[in-house]
Protein backbone atom coordinates (compact mmCIF):
# COMPACT_ATOMS: atom_id res chain seq x y z
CA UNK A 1 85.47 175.44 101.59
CA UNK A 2 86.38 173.07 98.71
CA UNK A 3 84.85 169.41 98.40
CA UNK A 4 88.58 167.95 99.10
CA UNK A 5 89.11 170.22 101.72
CA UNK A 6 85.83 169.39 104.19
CA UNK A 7 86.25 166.34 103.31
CA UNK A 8 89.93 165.95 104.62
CA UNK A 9 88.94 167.79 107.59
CA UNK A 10 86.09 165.24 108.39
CA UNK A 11 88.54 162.62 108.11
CA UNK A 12 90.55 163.64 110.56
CA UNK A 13 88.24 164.30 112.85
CA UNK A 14 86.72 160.97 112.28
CA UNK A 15 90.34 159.28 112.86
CA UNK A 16 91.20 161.31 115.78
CA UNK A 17 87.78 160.37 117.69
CA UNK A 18 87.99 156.99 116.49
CA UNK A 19 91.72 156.52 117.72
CA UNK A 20 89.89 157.48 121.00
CA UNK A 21 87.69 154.73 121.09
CA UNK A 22 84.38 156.99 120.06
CA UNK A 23 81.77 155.81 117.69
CA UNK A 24 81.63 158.26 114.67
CA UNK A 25 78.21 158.88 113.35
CA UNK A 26 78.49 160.48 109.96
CA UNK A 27 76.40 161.90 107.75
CA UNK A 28 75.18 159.46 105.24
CA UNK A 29 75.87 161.04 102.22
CA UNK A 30 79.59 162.66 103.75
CA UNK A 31 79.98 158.73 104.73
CA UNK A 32 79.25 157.95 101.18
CA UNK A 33 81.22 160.25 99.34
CA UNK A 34 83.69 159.49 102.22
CA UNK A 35 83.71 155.48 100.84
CA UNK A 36 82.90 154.21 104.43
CA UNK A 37 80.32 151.95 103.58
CA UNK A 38 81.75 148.24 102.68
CA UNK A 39 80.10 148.22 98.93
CA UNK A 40 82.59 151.14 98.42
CA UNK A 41 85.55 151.28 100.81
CA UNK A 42 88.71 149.82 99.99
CA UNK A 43 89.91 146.96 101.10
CA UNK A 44 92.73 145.08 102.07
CA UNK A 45 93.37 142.95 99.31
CA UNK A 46 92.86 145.75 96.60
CA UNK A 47 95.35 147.86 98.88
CA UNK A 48 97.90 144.61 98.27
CA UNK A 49 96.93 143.74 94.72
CA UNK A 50 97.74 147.49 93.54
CA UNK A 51 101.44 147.36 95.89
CA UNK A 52 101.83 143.86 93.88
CA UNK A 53 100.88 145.38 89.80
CA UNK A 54 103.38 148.38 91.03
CA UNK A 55 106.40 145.64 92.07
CA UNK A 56 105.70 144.02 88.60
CA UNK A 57 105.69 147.21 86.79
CA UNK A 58 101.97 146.51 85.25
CA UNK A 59 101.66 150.81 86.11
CA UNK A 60 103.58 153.48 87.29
């Protein structure tokens, strides 16, 4: 199985048990690579800054 691939198909199952109210214990280094840990995830405001630079056209 392909990187991309396992890794999609942790997500899921991480969202699905999560939706469910579970704690999801993960792997460190899956949790790394998955950028769950705060140093690394994305966040809120860079999720709104990068909808912003698209609306003013700095990138396509």
């Amino acid at each position: 199985m392909e990187d991309k691939e396992y890794f999609n198909a942790a997500a899921r199952e991480v969202q699905l048990q999560a939706a469910d109210g579970y704690a999801v214990e993960l792997d460190p280094p899956l949790a790394e690579a998955m950028g769950v840990f705060e140093e690394t995830a994305v966040s809120e405001e860079d999720v709104e800054a990068d909808i912003l630079a698209r609306r003013e056209g700095e990138y396509e």
